[in-house]
PDB file of N, CA and C in Angstrom:
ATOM      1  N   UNK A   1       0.827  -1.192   0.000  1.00  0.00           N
ATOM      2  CA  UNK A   1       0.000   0.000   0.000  1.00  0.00           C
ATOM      3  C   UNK A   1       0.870   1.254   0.000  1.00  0.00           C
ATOM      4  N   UNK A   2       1.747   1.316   0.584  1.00  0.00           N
ATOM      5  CA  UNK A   2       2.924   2.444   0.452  1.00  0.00           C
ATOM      6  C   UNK A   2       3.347   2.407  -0.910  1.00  0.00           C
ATOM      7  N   UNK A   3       3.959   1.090  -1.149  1.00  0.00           N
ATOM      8  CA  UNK A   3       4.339   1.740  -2.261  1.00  0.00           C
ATOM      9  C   UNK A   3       3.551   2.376  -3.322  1.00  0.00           C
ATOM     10  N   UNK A   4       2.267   2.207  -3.648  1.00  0.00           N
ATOM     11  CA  UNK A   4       1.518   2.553  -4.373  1.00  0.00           C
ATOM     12  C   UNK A   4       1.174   3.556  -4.221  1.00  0.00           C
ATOM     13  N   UNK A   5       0.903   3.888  -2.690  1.00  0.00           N
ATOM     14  CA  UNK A   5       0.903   5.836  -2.271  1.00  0.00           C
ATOM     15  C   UNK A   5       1.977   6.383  -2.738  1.00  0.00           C
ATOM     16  N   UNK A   6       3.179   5.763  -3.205  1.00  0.00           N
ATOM     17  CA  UNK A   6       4.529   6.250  -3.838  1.00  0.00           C
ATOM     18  C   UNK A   6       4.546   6.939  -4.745  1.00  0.00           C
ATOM     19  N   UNK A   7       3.510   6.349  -5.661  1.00  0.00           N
ATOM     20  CA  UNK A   7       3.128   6.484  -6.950  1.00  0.00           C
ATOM     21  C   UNK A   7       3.862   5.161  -7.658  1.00  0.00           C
ATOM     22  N   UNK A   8       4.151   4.479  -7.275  1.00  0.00           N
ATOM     23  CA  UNK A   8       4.989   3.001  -7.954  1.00  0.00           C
ATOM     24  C   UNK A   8       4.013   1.928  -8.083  1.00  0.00           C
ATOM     25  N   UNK A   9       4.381   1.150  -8.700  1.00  0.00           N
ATOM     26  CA  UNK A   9       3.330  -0.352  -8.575  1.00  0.00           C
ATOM     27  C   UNK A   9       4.231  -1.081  -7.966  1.00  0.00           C
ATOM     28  N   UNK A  10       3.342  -2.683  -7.963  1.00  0.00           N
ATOM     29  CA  UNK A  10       3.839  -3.608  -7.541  1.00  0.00           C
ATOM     30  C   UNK A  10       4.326  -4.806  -7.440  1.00  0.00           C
ATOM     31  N   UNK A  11       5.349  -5.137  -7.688  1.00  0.00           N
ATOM     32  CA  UNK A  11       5.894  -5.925  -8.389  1.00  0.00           C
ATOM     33  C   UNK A  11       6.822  -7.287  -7.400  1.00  0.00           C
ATOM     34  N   UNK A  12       6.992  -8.434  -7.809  1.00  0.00           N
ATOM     35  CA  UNK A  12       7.633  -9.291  -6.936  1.00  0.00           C
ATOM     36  C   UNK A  12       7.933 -10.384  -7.846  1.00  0.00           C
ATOM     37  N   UNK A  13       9.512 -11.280  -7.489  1.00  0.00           N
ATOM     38  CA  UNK A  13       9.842 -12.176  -8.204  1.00  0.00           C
ATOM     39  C   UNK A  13      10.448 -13.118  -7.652  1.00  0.00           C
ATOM     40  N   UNK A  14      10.218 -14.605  -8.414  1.00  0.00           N
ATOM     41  CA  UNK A  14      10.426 -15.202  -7.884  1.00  0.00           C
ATOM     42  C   UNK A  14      11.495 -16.369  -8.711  1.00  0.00           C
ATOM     43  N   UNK A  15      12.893 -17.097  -7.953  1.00  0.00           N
ATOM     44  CA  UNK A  15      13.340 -17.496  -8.681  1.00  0.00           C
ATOM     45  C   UNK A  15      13.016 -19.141  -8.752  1.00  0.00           C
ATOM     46  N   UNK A  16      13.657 -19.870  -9.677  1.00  0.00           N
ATOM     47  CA  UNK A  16      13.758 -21.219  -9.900  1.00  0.00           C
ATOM     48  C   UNK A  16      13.297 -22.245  -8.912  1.00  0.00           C
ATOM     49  N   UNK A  17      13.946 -22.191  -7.965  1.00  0.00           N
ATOM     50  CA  UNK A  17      13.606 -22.950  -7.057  1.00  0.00           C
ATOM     51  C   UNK A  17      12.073 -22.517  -6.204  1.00  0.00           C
ATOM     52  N   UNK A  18      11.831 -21.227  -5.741  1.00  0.00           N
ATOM     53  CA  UNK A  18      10.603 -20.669  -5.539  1.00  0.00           C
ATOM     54  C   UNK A  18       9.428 -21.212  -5.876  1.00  0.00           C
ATOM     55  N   UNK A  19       8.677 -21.820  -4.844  1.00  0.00           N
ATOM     56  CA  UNK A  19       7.644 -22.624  -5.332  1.00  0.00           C
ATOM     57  C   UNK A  19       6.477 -21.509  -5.126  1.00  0.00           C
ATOM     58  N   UNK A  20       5.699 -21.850  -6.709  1.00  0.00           N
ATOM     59  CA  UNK A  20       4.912 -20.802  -6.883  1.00  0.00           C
ATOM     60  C   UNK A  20       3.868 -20.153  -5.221  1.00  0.00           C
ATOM     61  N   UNK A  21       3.692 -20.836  -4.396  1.00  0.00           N
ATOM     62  CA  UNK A  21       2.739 -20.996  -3.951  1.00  0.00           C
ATOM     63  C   UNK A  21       3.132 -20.018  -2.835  1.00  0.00           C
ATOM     64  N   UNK A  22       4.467 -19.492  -2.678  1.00  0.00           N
ATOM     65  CA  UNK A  22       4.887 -18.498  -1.930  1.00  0.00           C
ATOM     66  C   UNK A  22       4.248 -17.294  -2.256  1.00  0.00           C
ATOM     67  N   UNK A  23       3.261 -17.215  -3.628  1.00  0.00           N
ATOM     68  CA  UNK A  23       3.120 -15.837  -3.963  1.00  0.00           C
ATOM     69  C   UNK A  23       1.414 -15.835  -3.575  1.00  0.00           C
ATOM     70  N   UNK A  24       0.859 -16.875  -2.984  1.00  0.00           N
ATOM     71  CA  UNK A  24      -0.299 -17.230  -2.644  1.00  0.00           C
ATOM     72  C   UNK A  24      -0.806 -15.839  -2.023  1.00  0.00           C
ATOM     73  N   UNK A  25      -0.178 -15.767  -0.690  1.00  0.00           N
ATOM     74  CA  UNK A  25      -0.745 -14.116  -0.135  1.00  0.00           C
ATOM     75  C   UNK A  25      -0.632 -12.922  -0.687  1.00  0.00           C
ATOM     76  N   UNK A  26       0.302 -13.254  -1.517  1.00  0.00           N
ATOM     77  CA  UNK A  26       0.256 -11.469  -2.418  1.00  0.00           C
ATOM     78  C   UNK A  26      -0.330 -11.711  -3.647  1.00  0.00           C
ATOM     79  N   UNK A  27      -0.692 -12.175  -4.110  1.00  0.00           N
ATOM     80  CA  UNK A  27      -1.141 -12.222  -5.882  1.00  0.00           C
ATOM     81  C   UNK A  27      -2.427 -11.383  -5.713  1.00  0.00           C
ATOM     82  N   UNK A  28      -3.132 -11.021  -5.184  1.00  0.00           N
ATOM     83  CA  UNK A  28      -4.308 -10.292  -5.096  1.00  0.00           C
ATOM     84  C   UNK A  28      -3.729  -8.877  -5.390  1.00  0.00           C
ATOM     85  N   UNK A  29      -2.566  -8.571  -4.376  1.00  0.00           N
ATOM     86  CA  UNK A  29      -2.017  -7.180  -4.270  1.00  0.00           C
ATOM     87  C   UNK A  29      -0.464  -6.732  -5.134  1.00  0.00           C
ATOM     88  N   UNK A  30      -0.509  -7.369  -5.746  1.00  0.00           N
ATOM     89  CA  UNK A  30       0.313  -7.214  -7.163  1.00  0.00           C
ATOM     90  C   UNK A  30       0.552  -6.856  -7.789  1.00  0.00           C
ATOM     91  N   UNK A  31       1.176  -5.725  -9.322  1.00  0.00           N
ATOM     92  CA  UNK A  31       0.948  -5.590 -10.441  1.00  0.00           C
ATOM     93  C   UNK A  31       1.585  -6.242 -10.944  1.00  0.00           C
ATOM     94  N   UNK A  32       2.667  -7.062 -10.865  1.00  0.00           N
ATOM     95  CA  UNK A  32       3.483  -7.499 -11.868  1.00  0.00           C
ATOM     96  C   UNK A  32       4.294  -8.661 -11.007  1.00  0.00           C
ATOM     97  N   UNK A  33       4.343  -9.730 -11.817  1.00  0.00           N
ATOM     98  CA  UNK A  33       4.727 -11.160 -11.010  1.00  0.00           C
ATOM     99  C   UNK A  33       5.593 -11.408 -12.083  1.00  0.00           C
ATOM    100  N   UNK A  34       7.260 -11.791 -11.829  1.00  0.00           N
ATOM    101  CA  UNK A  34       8.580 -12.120 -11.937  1.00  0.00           C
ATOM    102  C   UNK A  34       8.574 -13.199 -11.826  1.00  0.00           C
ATOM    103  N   UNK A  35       8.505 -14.365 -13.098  1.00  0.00           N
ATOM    104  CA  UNK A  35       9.517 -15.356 -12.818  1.00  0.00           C
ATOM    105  C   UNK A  35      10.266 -15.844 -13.543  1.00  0.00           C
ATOM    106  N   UNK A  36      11.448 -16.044 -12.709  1.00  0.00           N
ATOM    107  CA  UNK A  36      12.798 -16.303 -13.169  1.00  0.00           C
ATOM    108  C   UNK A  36      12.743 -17.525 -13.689  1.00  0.00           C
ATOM    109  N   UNK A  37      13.554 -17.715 -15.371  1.00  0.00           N
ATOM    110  CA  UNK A  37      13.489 -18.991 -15.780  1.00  0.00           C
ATOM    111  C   UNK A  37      15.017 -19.111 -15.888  1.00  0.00           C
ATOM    112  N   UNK A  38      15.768 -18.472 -15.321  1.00  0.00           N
ATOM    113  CA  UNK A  38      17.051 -19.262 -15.067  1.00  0.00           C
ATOM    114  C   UNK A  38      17.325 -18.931 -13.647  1.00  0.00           C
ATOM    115  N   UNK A  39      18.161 -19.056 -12.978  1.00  0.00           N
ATOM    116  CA  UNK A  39      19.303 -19.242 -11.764  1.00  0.00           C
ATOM    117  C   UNK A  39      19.745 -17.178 -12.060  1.00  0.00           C
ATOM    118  N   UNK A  40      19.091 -16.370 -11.436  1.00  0.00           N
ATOM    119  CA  UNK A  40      19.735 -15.222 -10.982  1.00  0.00           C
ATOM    120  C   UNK A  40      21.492 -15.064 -11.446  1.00  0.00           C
ATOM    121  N   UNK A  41      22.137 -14.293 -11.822  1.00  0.00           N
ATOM    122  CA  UNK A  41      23.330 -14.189 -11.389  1.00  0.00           C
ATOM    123  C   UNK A  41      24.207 -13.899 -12.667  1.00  0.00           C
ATOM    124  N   UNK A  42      23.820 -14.147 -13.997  1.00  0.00           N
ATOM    125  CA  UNK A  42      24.604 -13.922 -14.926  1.00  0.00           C
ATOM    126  C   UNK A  42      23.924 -14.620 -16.412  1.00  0.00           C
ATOM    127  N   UNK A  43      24.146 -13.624 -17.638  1.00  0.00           N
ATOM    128  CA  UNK A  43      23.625 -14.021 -18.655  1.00  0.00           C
ATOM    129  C   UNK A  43      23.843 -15.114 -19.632  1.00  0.00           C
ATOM    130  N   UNK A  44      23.040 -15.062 -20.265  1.00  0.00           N
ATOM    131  CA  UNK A  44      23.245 -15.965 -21.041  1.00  0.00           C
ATOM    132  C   UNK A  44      23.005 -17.627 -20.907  1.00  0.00           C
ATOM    133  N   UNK A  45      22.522 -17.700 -20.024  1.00  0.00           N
ATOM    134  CA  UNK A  45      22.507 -19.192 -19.107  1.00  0.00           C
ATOM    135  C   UNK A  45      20.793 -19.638 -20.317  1.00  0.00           C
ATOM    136  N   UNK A  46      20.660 -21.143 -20.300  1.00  0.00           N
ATOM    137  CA  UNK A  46      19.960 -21.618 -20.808  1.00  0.00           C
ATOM    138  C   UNK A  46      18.649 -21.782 -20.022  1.00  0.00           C
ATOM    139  N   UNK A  47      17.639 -21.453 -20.927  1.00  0.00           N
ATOM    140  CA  UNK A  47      16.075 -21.657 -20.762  1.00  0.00           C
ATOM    141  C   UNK A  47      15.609 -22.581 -19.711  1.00  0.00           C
ATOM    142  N   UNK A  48      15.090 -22.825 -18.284  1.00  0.00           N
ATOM    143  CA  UNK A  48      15.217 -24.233 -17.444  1.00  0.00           C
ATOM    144  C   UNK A  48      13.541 -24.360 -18.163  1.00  0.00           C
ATOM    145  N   UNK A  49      13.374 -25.788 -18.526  1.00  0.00           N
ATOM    146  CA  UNK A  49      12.389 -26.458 -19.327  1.00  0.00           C
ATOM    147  C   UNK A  49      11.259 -26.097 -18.776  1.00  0.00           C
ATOM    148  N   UNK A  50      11.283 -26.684 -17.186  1.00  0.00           N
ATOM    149  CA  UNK A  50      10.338 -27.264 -16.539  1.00  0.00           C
ATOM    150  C   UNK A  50       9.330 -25.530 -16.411  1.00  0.00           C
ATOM    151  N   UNK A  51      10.278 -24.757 -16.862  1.00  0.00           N
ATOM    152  CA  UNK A  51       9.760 -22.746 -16.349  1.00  0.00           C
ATOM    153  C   UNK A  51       8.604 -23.324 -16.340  1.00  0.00           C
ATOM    154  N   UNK A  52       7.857 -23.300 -18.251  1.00  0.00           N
ATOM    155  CA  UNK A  52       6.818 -23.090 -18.650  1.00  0.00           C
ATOM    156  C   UNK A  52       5.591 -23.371 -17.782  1.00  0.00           C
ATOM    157  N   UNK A  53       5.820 -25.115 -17.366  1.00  0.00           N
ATOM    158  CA  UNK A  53       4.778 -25.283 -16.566  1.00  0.00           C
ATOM    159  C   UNK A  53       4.235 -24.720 -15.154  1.00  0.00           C
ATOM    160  N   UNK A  54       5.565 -24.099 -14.716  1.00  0.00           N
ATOM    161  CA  UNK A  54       5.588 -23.276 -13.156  1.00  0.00           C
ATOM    162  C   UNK A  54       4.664 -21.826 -14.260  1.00  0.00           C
ATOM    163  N   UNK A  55       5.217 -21.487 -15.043  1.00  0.00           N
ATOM    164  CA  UNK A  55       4.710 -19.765 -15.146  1.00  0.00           C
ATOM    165  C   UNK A  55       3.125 -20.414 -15.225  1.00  0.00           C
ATOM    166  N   UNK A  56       2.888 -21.461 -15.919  1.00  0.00           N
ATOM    167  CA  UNK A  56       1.577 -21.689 -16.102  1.00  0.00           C
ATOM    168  C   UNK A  56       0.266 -21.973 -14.449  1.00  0.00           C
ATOM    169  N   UNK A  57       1.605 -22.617 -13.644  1.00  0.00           N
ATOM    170  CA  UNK A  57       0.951 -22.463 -12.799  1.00  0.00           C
ATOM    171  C   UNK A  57       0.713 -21.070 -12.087  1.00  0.00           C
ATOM    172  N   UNK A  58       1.714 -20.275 -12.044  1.00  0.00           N
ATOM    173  CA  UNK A  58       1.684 -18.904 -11.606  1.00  0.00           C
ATOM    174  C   UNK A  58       0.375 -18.027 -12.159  1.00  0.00           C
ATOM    175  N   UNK A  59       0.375 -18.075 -13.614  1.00  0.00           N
ATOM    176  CA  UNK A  59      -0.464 -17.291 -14.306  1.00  0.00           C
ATOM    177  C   UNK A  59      -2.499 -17.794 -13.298  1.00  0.00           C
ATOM    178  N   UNK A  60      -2.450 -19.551 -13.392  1.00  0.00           N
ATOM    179  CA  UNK A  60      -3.504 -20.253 -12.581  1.00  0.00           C
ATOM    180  C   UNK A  60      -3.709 -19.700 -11.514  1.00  0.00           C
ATOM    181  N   UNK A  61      -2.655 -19.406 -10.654  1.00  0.00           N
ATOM    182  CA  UNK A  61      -2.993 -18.639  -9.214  1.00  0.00           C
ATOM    183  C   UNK A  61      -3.312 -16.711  -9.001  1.00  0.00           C
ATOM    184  N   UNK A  62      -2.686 -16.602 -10.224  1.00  0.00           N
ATOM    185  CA  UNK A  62      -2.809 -15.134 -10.439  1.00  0.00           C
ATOM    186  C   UNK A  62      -4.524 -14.792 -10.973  1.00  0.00           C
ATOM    187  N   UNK A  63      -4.942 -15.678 -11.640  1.00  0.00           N
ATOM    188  CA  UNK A  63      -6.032 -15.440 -12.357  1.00  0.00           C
ATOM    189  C   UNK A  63      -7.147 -15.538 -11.441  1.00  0.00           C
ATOM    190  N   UNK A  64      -6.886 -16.713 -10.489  1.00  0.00           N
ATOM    191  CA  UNK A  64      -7.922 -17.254  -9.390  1.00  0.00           C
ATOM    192  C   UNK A  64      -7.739 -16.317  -8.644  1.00  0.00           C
ATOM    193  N   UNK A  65      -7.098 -15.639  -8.551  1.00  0.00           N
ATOM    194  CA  UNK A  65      -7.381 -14.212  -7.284  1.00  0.00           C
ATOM    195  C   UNK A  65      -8.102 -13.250  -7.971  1.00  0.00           C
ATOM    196  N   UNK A  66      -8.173 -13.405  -8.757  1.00  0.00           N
ATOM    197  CA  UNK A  66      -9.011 -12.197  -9.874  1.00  0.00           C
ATOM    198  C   UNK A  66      -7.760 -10.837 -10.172  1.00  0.00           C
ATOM    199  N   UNK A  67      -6.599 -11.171 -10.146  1.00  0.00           N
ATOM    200  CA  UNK A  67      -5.759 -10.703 -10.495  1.00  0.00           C
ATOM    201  C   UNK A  67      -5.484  -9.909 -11.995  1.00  0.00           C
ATOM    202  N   UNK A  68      -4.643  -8.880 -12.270  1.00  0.00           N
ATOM    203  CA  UNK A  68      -4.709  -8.522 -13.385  1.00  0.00           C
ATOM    204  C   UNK A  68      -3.513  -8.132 -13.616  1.00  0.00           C
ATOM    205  N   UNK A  69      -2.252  -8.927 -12.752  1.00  0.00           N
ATOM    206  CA  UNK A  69      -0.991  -8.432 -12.673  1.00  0.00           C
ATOM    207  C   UNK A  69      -0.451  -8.945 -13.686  1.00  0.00           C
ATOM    208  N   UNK A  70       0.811  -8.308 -14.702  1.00  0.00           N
ATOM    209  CA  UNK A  70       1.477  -8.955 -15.610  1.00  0.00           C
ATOM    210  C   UNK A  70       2.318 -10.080 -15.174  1.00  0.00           C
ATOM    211  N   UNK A  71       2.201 -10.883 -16.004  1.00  0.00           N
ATOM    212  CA  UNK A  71       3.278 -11.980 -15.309  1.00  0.00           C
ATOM    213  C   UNK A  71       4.901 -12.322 -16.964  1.00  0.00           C
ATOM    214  N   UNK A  72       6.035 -11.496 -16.119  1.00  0.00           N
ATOM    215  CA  UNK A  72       7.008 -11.621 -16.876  1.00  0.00           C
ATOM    216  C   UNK A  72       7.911 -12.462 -16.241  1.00  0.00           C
ATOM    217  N   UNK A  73       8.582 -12.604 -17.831  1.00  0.00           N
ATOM    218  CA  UNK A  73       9.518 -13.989 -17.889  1.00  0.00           C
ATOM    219  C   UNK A  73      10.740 -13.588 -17.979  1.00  0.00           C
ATOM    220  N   UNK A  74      11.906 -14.180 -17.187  1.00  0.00           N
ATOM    221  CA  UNK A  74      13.276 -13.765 -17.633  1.00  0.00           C
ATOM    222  C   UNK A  74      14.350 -14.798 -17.457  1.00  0.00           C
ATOM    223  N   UNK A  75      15.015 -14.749 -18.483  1.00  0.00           N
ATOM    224  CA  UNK A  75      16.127 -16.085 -18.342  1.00  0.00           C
ATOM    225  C   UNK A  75      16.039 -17.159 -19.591  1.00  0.00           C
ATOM    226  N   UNK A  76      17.416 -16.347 -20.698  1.00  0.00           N
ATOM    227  CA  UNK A  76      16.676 -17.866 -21.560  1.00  0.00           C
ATOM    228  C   UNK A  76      15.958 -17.712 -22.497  1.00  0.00           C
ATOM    229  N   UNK A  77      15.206 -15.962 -22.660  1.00  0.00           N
ATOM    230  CA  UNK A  77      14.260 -15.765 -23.202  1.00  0.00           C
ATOM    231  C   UNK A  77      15.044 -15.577 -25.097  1.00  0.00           C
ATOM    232  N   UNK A  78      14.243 -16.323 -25.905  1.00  0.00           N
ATOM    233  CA  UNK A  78      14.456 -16.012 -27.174  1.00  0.00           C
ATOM    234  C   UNK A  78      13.196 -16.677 -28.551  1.00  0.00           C
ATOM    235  N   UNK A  79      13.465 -16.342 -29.343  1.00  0.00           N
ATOM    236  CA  UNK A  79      12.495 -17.221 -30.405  1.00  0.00           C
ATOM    237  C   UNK A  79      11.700 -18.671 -30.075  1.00  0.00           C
ATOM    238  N   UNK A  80      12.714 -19.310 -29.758  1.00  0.00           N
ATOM    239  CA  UNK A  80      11.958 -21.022 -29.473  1.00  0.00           C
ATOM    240  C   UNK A  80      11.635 -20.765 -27.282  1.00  0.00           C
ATOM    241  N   UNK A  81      12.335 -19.978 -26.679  1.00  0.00           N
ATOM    242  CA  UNK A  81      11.152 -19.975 -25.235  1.00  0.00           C
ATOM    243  C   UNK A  81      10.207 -19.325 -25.442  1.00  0.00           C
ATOM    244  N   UNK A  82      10.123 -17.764 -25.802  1.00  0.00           N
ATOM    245  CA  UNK A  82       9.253 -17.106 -25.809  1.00  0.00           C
ATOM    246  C   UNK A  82       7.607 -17.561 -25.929  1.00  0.00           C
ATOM    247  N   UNK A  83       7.469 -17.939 -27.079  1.00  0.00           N
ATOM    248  CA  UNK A  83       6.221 -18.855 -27.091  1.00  0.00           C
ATOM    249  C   UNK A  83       5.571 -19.964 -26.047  1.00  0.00           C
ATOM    250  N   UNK A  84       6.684 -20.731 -25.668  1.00  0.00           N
ATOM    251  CA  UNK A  84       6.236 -21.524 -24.720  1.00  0.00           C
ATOM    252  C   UNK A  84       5.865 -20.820 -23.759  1.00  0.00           C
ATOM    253  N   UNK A  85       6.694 -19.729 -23.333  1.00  0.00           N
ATOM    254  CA  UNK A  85       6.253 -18.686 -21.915  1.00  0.00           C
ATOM    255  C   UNK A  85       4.703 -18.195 -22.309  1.00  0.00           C
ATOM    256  N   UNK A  86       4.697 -17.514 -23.578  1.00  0.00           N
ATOM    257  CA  UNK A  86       3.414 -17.136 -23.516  1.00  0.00           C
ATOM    258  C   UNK A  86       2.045 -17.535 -23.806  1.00  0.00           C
ATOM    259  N   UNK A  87       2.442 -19.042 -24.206  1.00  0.00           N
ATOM    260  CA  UNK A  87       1.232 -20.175 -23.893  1.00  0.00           C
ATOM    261  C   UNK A  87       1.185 -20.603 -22.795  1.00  0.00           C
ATOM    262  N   UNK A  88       2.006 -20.442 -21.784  1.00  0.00           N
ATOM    263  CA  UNK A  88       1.871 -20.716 -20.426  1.00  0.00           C
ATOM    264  C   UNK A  88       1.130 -19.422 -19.522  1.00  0.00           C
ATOM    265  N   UNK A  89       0.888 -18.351 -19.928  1.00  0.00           N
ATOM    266  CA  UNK A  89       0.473 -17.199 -19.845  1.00  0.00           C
ATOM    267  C   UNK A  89       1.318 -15.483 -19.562  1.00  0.00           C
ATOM    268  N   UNK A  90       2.439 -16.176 -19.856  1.00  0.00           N
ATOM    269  CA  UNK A  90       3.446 -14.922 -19.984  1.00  0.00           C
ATOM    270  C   UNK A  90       3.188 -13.584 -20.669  1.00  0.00           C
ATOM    271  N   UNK A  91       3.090 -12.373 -20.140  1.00  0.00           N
ATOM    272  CA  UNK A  91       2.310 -11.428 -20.679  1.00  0.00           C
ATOM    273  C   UNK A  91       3.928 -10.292 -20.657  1.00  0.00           C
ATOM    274  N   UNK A  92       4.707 -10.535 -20.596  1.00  0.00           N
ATOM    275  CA  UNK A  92       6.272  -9.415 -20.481  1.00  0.00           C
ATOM    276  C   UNK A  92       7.071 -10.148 -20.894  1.00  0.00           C
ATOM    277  N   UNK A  93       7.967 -10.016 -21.718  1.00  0.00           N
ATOM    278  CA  UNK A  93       9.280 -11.074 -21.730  1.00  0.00           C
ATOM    279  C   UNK A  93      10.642  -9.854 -21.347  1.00  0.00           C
ATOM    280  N   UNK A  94      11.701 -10.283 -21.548  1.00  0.00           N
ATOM    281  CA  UNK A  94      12.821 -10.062 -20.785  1.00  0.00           C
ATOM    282  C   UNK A  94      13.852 -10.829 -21.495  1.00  0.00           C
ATOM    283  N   UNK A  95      14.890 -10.473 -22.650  1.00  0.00           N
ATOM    284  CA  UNK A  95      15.785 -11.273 -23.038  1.00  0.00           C
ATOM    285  C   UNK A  95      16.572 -10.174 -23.261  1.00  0.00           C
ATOM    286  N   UNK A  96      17.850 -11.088 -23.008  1.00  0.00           N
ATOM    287  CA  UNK A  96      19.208  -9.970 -22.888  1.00  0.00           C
ATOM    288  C   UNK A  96      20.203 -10.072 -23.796  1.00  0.00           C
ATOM    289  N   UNK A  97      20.648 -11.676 -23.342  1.00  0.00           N
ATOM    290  CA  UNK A  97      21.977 -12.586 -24.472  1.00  0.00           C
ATOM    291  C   UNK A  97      21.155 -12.528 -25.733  1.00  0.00           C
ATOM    292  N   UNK A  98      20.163 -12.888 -25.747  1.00  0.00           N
ATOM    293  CA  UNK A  98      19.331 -13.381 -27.399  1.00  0.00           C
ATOM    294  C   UNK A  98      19.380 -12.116 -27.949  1.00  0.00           C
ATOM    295  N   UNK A  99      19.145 -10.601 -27.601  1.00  0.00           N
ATOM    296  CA  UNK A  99      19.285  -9.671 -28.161  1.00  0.00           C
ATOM    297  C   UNK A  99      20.780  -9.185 -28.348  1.00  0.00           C
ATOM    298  N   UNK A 100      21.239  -8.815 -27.203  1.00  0.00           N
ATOM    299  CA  UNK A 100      22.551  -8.360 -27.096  1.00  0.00           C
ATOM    300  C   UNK A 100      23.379  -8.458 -27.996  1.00  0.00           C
ATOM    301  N   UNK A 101      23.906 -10.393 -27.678  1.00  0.00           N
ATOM    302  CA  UNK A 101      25.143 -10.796 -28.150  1.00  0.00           C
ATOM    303  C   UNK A 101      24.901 -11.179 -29.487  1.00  0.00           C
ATOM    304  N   UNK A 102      23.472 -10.863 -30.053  1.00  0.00           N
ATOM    305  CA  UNK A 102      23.199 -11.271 -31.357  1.00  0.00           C
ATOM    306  C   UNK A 102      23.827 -10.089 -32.506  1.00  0.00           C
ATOM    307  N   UNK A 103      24.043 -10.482 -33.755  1.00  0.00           N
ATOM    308  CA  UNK A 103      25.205 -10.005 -34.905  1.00  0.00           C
ATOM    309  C   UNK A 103      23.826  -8.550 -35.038  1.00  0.00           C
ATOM    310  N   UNK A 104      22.562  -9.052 -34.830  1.00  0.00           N
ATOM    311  CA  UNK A 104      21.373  -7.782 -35.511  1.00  0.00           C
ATOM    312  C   UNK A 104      20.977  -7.699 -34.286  1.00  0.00           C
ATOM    313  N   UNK A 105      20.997  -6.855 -33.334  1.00  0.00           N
ATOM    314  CA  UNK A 105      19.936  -6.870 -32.211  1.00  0.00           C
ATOM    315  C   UNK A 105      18.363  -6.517 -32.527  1.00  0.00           C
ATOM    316  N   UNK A 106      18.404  -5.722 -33.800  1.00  0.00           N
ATOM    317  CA  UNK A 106      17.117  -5.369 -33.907  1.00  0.00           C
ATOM    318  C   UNK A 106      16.242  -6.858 -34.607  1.00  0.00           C
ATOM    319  N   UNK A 107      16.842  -7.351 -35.956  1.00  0.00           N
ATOM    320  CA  UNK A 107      16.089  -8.688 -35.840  1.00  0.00           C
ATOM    321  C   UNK A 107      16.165  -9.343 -35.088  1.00  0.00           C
ATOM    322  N   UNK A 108      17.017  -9.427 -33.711  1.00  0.00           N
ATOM    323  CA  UNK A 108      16.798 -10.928 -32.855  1.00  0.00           C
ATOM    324  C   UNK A 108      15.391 -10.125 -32.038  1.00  0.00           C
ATOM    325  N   UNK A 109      15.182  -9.201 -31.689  1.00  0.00           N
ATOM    326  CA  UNK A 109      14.121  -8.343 -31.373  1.00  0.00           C
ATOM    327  C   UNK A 109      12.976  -9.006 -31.603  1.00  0.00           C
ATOM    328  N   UNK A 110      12.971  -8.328 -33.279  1.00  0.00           N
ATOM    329  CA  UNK A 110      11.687  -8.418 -33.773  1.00  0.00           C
ATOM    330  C   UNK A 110      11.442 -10.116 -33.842  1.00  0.00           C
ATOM    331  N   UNK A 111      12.299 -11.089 -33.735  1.00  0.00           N
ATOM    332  CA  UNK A 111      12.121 -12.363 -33.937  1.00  0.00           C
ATOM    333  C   UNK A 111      11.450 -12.823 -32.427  1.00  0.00           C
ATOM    334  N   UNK A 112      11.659 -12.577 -31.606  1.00  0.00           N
ATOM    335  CA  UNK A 112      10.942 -12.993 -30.559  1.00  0.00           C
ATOM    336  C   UNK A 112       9.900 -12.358 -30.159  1.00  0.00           C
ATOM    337  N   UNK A 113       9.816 -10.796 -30.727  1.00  0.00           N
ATOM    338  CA  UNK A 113       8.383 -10.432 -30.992  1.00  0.00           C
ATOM    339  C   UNK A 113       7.357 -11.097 -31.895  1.00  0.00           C
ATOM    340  N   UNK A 114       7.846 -11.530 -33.232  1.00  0.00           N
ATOM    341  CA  UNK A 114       7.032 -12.104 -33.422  1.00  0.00           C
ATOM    342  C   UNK A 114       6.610 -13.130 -32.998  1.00  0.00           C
ATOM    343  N   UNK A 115       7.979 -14.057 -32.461  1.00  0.00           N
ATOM    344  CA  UNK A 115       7.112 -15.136 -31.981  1.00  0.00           C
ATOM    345  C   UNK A 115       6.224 -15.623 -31.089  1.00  0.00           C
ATOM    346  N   UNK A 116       5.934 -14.234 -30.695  1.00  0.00           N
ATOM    347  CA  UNK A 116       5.392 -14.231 -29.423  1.00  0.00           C
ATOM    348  C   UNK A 116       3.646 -13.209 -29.781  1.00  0.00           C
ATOM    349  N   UNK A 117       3.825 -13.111 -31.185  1.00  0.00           N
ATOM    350  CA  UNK A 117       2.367 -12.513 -31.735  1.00  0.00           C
ATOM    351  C   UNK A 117       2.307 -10.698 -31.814  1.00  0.00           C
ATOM    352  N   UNK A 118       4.069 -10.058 -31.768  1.00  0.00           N
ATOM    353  CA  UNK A 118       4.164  -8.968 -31.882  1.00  0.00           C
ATOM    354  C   UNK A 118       4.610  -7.982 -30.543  1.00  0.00           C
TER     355      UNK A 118
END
C-alpha cells in the first residue's frame, strides 16, 4: 500500500527454485509477477524447461485471485522460449543474451516479438 501511495506499482519475483505458492498471499495485491526462468546471477545461461509449466501455474494462481498483474519472464528468453512462456500465460518477456550478443539486435528483437504474436 505504500508503495503505491509512492506512486509506484507492484511488483515481486520469484526465482527457480521458488515454489509458486509463496506468492499465494500477495497475488491479489500485485501488479506485476517475476519469474525467473534461469538461476539469478549472470547471462546468457539456458532456458530451465520445466519454467513453462511453473509460469503456467503462476499465471492459474494469479487469475484465481481475480488478479490482473502482468506476469514476466526472464532467463533464456528467445524465439523457441518465448512462445512456450506465452502459452503458459506470460504477458512481459525479458531477453538480454538473445538480443545483445546477437550479430542484428534489432532482428533478434523483432524475432521474438514475433514469436510471441508482436
Amino acid at each position: 500500500e505504500e508503495i503505491r501511495a509512492g506512486g509506484a506499482c507492484v511488483g515481486v519475483a520469484i526465482n527457480p527454485a521458488t515454489p509458486v505458492h509463496a506468492l499465494a498471499e500477495l497475488a491479489g495485491a500485485i501488479d506485476l509477477a517475476l519469474c525467473m526462468t534461469v538461476s539469478p546471477g549472470w547471462g546468457g545461461q539456458p532456458f530451465i524447461a520445466r519454467s513453462s509449466a511453473k509460469i503456467a501455474r503462476l499465471r492459474a494462481l494469479l487469475d484465481g485471485e481475480g488478479s490482473t498483474a502482468a506476469l514476466e519472464v526472464d532467463g533464456g528468453i528467445d524465439p523457441a522460449t518465448a512462445p512456450l512462456c506465452g502459452n503458459a500465460g506470460a504477458t512481459v518477456f525479458v531477453a538480454g543474451s538473445a538480443v545483445f550478443h546477437a550479430s542484428d539486435p534489432g532482428a533478434a528483437y523483432r524475432a521474438i516479438a514475433d514469436a510471441v504474436g508482436g
